[in-house]
C-alpha atoms as a PDB file:
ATOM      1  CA  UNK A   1     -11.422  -3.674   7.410  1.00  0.00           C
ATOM      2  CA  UNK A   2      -8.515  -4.515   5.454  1.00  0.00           C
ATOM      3  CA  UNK A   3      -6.601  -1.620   4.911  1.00  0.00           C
ATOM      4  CA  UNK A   4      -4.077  -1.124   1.721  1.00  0.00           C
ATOM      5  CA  UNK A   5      -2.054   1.311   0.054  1.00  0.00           C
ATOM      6  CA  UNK A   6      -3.511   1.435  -3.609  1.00  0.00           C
ATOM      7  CA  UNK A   7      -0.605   1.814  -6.128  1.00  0.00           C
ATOM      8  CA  UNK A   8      -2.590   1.288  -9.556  1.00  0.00           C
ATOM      9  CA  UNK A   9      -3.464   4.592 -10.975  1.00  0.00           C
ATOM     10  CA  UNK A  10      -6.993   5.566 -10.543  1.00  0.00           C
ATOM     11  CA  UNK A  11      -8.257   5.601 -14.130  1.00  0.00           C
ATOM     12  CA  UNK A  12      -6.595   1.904 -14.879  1.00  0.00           C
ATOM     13  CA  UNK A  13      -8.878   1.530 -10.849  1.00  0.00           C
ATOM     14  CA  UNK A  14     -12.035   2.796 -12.679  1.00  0.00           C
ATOM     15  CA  UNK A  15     -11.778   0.874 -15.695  1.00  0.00           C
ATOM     16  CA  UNK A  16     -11.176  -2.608 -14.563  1.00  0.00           C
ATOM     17  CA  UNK A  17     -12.509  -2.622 -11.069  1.00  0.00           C
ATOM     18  CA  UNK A  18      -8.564  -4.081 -10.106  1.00  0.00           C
ATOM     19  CA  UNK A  19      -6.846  -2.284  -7.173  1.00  0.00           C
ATOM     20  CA  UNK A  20      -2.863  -3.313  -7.148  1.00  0.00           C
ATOM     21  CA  UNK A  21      -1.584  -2.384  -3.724  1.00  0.00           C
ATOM     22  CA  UNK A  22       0.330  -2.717  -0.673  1.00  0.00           C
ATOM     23  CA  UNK A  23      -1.243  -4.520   2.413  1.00  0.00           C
ATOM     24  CA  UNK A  24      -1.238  -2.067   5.739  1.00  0.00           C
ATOM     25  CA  UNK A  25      -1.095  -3.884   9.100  1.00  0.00           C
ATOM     26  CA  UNK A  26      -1.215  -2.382  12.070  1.00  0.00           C
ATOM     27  CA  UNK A  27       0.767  -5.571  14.066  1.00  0.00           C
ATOM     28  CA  UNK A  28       3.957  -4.296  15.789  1.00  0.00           C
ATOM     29  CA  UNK A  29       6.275  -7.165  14.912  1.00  0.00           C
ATOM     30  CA  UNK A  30       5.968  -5.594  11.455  1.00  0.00           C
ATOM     31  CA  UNK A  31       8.865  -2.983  13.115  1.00  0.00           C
ATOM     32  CA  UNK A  32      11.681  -5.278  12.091  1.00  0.00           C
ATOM     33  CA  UNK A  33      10.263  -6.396   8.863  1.00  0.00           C
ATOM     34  CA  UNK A  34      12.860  -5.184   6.278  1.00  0.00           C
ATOM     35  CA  UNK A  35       9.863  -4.792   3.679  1.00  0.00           C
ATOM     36  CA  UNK A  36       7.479  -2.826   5.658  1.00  0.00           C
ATOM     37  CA  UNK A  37       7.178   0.994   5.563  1.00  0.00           C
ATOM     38  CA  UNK A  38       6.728   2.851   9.250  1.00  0.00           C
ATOM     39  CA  UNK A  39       3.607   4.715   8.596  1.00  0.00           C
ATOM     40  CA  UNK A  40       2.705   4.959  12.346  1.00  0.00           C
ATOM     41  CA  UNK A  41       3.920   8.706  12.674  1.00  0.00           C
ATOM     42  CA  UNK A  42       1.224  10.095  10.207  1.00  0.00           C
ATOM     43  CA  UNK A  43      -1.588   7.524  11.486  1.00  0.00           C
ATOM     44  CA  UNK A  44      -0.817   7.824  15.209  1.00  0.00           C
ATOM     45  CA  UNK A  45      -0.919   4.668  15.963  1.00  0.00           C
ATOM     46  CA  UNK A  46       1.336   1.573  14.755  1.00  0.00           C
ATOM     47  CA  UNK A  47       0.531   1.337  10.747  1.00  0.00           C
ATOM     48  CA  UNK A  48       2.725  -0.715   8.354  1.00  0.00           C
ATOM     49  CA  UNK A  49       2.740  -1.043   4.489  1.00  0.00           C
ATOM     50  CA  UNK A  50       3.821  -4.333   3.932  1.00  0.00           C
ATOM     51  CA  UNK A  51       5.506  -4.462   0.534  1.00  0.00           C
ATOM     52  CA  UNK A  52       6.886  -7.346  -0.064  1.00  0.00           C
ATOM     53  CA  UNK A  53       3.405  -8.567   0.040  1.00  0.00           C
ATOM     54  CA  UNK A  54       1.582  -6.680  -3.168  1.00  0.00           C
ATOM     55  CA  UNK A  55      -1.927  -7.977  -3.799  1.00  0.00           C
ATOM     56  CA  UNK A  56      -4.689  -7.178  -6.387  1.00  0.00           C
ATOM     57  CA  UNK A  57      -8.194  -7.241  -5.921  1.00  0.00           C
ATOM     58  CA  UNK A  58     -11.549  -6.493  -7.760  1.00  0.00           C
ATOM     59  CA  UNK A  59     -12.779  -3.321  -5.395  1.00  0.00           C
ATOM     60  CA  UNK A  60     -16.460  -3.161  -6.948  1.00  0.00           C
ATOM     61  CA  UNK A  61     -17.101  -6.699  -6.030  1.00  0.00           C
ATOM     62  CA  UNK A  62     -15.175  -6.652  -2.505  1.00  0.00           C
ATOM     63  CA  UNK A  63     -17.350  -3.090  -2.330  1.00  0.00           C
ATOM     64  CA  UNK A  64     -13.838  -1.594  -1.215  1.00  0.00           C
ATOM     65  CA  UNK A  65     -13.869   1.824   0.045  1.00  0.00           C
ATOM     66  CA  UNK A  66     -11.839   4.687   0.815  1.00  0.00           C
ATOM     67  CA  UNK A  67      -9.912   4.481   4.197  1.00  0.00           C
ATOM     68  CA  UNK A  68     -10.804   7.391   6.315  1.00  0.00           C
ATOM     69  CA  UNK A  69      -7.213   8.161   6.215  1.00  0.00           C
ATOM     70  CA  UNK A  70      -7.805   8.753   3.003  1.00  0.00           C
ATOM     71  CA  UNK A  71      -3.702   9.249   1.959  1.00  0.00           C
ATOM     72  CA  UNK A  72      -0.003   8.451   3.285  1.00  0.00           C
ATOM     73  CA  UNK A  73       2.518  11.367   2.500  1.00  0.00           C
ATOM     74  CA  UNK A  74       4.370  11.760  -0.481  1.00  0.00           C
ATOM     75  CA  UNK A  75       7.070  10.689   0.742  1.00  0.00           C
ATOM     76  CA  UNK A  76       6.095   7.419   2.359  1.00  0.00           C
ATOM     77  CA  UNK A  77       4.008   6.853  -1.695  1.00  0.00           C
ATOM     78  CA  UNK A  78       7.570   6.964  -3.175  1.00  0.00           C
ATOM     79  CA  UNK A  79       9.292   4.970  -0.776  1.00  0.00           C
ATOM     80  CA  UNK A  80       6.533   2.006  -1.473  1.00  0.00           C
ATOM     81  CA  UNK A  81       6.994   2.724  -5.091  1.00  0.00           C
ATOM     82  CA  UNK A  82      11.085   2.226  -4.863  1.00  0.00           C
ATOM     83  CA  UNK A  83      10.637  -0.721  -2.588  1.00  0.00           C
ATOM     84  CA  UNK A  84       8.232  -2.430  -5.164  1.00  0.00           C
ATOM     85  CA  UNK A  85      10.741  -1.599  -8.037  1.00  0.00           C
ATOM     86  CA  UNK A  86      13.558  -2.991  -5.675  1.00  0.00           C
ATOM     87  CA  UNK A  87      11.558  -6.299  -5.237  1.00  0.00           C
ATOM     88  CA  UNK A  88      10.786  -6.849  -9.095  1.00  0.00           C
ATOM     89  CA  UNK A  89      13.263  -4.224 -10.388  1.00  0.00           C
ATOM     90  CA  UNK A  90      10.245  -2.651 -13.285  1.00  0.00           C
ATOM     91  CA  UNK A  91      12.836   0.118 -13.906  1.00  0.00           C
ATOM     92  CA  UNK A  92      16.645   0.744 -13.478  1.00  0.00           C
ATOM     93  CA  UNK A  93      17.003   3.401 -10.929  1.00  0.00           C
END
């Protein structure tokens, strides 16, 4: 399993079979990574988003599924969002 925090919105998902998203790694060297995300408080164990690392992939053909965690918090979304605009700066904030 290959974990990832999806970013595309569902209905763009649906209609091309593309997921654009954030890799999650569990590896605890990921701590001092200036790009990842902490996500280990909410998934009890060590969990990273990586994002200076965004990937896309067809999910139909991969046969991708939901992760049983399902969803990171709000807040944790919003932070990948704003670190994805810092990288390629899609909006002025």
């Amino acid at each position: 399993m290959h974990p990832m925090l999806v970013l595309s919105p569902k209905a763009f998902n649906d209609k091309t079979s593309i997921v654009i998203g954030f890799p999650m790694s569990t590896a605890a060297y990921n701590a001092t990574n200036p790009f990842a995300i902490d996500n280990s408080k909410a998934a009890k164990q060590p969990s990273f988003i990586i994002c200076n690392q965004p990937k896309s992939f067809d999910w139909r053909q991969r046969g991708a599924t939901q992760h049983p965690w399902k969803r990171v918090s709000d807040a944790v979304f919003q932070a990948a969002r704003l670190e994805l605009n810092d990288i390629i700066e899609l909006v002025n904030t």
